[in-house]
C-alpha atoms as a PDB file:
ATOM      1  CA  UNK A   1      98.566 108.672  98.699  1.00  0.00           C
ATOM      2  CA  UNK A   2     101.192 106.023  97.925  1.00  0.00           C
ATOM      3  CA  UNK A   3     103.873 104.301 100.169  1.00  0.00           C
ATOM      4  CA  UNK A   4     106.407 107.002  98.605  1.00  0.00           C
ATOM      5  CA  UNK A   5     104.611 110.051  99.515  1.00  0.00           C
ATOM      6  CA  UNK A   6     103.383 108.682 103.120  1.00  0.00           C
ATOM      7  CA  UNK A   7     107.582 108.550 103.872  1.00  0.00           C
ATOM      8  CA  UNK A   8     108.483 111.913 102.128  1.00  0.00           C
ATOM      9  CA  UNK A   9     105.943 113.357 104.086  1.00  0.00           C
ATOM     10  CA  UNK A  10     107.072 112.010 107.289  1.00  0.00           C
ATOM     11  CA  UNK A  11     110.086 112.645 106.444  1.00  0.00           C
ATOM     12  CA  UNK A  12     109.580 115.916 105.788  1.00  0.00           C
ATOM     13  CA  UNK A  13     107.383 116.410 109.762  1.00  0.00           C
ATOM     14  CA  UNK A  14     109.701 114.183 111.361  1.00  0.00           C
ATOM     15  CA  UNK A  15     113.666 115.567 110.261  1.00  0.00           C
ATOM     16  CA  UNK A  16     114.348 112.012 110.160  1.00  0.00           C
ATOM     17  CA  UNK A  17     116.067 111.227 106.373  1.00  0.00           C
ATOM     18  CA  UNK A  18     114.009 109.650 103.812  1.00  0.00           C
ATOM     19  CA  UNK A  19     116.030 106.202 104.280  1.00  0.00           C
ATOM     20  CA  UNK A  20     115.526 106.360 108.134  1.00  0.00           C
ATOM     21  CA  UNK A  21     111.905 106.839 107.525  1.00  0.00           C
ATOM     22  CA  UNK A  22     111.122 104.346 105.009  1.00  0.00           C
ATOM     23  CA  UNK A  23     112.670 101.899 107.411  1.00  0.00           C
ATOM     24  CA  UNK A  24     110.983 103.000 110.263  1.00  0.00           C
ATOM     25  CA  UNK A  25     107.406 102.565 107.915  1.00  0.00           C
ATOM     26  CA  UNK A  26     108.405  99.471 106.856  1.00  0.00           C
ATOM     27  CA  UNK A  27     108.800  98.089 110.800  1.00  0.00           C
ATOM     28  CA  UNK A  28     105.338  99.352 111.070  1.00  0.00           C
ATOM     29  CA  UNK A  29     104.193  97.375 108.389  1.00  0.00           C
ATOM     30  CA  UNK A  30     105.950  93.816 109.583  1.00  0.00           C
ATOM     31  CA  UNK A  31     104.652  94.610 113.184  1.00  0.00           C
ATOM     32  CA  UNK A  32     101.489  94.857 112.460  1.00  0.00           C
ATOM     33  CA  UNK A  33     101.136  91.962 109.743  1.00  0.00           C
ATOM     34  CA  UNK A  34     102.854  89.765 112.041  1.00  0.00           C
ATOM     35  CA  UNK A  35     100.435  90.844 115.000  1.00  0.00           C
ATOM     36  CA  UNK A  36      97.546  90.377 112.405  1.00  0.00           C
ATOM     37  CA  UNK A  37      98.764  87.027 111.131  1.00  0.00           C
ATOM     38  CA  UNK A  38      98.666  85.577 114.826  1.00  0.00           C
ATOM     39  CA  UNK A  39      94.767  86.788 114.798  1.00  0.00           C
ATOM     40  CA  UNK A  40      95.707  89.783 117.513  1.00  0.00           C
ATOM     41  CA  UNK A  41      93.800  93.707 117.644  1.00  0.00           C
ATOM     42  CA  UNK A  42      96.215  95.659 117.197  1.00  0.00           C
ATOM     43  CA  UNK A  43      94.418  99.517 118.832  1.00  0.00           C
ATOM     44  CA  UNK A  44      95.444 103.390 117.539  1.00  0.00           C
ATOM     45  CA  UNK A  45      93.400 105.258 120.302  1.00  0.00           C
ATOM     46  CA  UNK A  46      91.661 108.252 118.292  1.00  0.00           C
ATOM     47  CA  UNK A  47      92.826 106.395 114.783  1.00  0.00           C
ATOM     48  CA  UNK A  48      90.746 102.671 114.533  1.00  0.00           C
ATOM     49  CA  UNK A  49      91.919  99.367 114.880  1.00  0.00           C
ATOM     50  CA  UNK A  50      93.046  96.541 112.710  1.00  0.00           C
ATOM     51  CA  UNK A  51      91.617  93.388 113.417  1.00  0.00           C
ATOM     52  CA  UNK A  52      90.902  89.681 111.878  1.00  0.00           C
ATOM     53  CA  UNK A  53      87.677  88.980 110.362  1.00  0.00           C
ATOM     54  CA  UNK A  54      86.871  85.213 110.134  1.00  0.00           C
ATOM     55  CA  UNK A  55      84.451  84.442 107.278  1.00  0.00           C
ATOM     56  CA  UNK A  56      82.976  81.035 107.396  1.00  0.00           C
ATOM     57  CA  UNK A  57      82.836  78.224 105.028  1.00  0.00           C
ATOM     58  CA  UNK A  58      79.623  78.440 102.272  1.00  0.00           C
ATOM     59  CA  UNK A  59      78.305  77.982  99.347  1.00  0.00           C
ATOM     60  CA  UNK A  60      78.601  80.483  96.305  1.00  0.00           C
ATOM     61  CA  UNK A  61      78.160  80.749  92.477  1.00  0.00           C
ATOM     62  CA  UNK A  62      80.747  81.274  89.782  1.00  0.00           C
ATOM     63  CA  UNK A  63      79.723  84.105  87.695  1.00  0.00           C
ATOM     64  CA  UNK A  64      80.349  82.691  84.663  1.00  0.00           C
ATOM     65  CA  UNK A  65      78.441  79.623  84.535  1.00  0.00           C
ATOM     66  CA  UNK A  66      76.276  80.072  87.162  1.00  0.00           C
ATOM     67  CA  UNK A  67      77.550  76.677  88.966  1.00  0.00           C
ATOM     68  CA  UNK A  68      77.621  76.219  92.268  1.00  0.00           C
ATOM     69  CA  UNK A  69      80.953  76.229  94.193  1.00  0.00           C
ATOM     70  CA  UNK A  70      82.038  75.639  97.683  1.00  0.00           C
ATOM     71  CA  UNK A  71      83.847  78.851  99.308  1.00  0.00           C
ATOM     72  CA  UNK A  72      86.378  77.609 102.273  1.00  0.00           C
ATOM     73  CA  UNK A  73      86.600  79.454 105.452  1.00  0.00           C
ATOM     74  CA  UNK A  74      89.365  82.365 105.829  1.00  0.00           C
ATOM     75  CA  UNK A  75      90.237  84.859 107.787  1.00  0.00           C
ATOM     76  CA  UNK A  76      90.572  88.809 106.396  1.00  0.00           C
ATOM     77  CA  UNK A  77      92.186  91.412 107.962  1.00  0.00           C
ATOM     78  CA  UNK A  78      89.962  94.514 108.249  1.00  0.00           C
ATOM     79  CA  UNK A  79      90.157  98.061 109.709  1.00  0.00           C
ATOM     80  CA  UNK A  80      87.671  99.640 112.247  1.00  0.00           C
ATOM     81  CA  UNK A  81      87.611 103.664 111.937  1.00  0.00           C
ATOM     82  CA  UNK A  82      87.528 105.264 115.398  1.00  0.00           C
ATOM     83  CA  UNK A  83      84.605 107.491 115.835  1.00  0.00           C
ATOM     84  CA  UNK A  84      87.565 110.343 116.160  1.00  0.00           C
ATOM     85  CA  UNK A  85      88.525 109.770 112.983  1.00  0.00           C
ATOM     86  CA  UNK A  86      85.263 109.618 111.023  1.00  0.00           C
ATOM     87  CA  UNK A  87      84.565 112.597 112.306  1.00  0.00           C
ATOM     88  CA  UNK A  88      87.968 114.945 111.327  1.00  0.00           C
ATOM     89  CA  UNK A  89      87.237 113.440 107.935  1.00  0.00           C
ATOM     90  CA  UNK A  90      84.212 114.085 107.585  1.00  0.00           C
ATOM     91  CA  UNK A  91      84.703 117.559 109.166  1.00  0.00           C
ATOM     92  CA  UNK A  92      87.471 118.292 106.885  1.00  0.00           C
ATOM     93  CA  UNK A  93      85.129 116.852 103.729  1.00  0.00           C
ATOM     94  CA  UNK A  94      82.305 119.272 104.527  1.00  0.00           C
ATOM     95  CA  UNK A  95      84.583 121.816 104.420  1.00  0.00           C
ATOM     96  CA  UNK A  96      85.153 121.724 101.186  1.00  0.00           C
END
């Protein structure tokens, strides 16, 4: 499901216009990169949460030639499934 379809959809459960919506998606999407960006949890009782992974600093290989390259530490962001969720999809999988 794209960006696109997640609004029309809304859109469509919501009333709200497509414009409205989009807008409204797109706040989402700021909050929570902004939340993410200054290393916060951001929590969706019953949906998972987003949080920052930090990955340290090591030592791994280029592919190509086999040399061996030094990896600097960074931080990812990463999403934690609540066990809710996993189980309406996997509910909703077996079903079919």
């Amino acid at each position: 499901m794209t960006k696109s379809e997640i609004i029309a959809k809304i859109s469509e459960v919501t009333g709200l216009t497509k414009v409205e919506t989009e807008t409204v998606v797109n706040g989402f999407f700021a909050t929570v990169s902004e939340a993410l960006g200054k290393g916060e949890t951001i929590n969706f009782r019953g949906f998972g949460n987003f949080v920052v992974k930090h990955q340290k600093a090591r030592y791994g290989f280029n592919p190509s030639t086999k040399e061996k390259i030094w990896i600097n530490e960074k931080y990812k962001p990463a999403f934690r499934p609540s066990k809710t969720l996993k189980e309406k999809v996997n509910n909703n999988l077996n079903k079919s």
